[in-house]
C-alpha atoms as a PDB file:
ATOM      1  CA  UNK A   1     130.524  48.275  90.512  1.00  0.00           C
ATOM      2  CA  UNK A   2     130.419  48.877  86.952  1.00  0.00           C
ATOM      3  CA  UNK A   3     129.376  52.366  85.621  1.00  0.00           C
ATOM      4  CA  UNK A   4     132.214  53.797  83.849  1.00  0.00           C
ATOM      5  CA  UNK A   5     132.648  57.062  86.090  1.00  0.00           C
ATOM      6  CA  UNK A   6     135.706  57.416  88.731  1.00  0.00           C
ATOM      7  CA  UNK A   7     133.313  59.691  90.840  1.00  0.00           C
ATOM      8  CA  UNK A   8     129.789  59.239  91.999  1.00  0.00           C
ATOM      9  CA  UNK A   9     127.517  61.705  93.821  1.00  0.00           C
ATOM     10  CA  UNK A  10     124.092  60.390  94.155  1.00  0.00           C
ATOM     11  CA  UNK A  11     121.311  62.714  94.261  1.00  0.00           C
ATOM     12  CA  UNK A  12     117.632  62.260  94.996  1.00  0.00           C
ATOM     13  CA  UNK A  13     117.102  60.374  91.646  1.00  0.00           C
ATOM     14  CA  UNK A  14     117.378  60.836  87.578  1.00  0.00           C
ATOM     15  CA  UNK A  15     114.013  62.819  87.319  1.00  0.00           C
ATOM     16  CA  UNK A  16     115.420  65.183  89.713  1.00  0.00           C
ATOM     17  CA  UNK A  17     119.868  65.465  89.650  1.00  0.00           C
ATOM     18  CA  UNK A  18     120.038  68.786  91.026  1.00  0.00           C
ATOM     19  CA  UNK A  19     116.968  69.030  93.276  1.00  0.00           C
ATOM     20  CA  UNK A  20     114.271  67.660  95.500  1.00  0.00           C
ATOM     21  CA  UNK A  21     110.417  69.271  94.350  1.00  0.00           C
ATOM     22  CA  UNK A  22     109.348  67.844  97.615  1.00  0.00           C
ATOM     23  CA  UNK A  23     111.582  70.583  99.689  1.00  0.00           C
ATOM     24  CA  UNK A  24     110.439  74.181 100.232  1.00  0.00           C
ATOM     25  CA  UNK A  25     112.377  76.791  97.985  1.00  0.00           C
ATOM     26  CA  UNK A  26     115.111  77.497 100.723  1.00  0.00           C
ATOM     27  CA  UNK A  27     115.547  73.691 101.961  1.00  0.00           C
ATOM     28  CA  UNK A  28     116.253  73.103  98.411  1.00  0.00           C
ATOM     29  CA  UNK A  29     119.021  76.113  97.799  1.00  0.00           C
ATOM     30  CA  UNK A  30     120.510  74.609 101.019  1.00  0.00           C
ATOM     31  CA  UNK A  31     119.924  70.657  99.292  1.00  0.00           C
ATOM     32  CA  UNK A  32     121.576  72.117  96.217  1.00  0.00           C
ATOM     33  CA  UNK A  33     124.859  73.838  97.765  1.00  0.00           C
ATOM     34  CA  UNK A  34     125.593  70.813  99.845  1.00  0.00           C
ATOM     35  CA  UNK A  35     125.341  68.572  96.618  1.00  0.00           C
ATOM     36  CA  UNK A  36     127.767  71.218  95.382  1.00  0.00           C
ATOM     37  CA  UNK A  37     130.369  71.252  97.991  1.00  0.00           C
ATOM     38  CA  UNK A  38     130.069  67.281  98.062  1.00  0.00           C
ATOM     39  CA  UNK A  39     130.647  67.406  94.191  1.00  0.00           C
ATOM     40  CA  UNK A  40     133.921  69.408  94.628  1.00  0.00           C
ATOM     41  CA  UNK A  41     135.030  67.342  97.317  1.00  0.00           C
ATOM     42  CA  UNK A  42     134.703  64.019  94.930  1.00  0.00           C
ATOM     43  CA  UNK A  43     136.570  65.881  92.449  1.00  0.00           C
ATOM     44  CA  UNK A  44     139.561  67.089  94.503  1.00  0.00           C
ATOM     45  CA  UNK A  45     139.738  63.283  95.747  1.00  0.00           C
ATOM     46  CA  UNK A  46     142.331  61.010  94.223  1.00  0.00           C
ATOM     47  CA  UNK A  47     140.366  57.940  93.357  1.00  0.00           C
ATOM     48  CA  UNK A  48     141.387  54.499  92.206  1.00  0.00           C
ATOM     49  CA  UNK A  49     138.253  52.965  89.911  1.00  0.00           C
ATOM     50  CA  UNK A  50     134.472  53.957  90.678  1.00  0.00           C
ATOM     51  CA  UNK A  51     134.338  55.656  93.891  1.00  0.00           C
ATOM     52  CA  UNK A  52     130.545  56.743  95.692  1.00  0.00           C
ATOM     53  CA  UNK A  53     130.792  60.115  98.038  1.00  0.00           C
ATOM     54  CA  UNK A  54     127.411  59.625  99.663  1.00  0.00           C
ATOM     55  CA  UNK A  55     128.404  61.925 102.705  1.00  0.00           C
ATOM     56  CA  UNK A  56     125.251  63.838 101.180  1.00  0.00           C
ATOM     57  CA  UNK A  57     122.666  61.115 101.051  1.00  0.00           C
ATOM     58  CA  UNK A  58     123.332  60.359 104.334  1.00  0.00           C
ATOM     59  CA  UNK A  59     123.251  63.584 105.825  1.00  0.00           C
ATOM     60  CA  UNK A  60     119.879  63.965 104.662  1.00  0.00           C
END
């Protein structure tokens, strides 16, 4: 894996980073603060070279 970032949280795609349109407004708030809570866990992980926390992607 070559990127150049220690910590990766994928999302639901680059149009979109922060959010899913197809979601109603409180699916999406809910989307959103699990993305969140992933992202903090990622950074509070020591990490040796790229590392994916997809915990999120697969819970959905």
């Amino acid at each position: 894996m070559r990127v150049g970032a220690p910590r990766i949280v994928p999302t639901r795609g680059i149009p979109y980073p922060t959010g899913d349109p197809s979601l109603e407004p409180e699916q999406e708030r809910e989307w959103r603060r699990l993305l969140l809570e992933q992202a903090l866990v990622a950074l509070g992980t020591a990490v040796r070279g790229p590392t994916v926390f997809d915990e999120l992607t697969k819970a959905a």
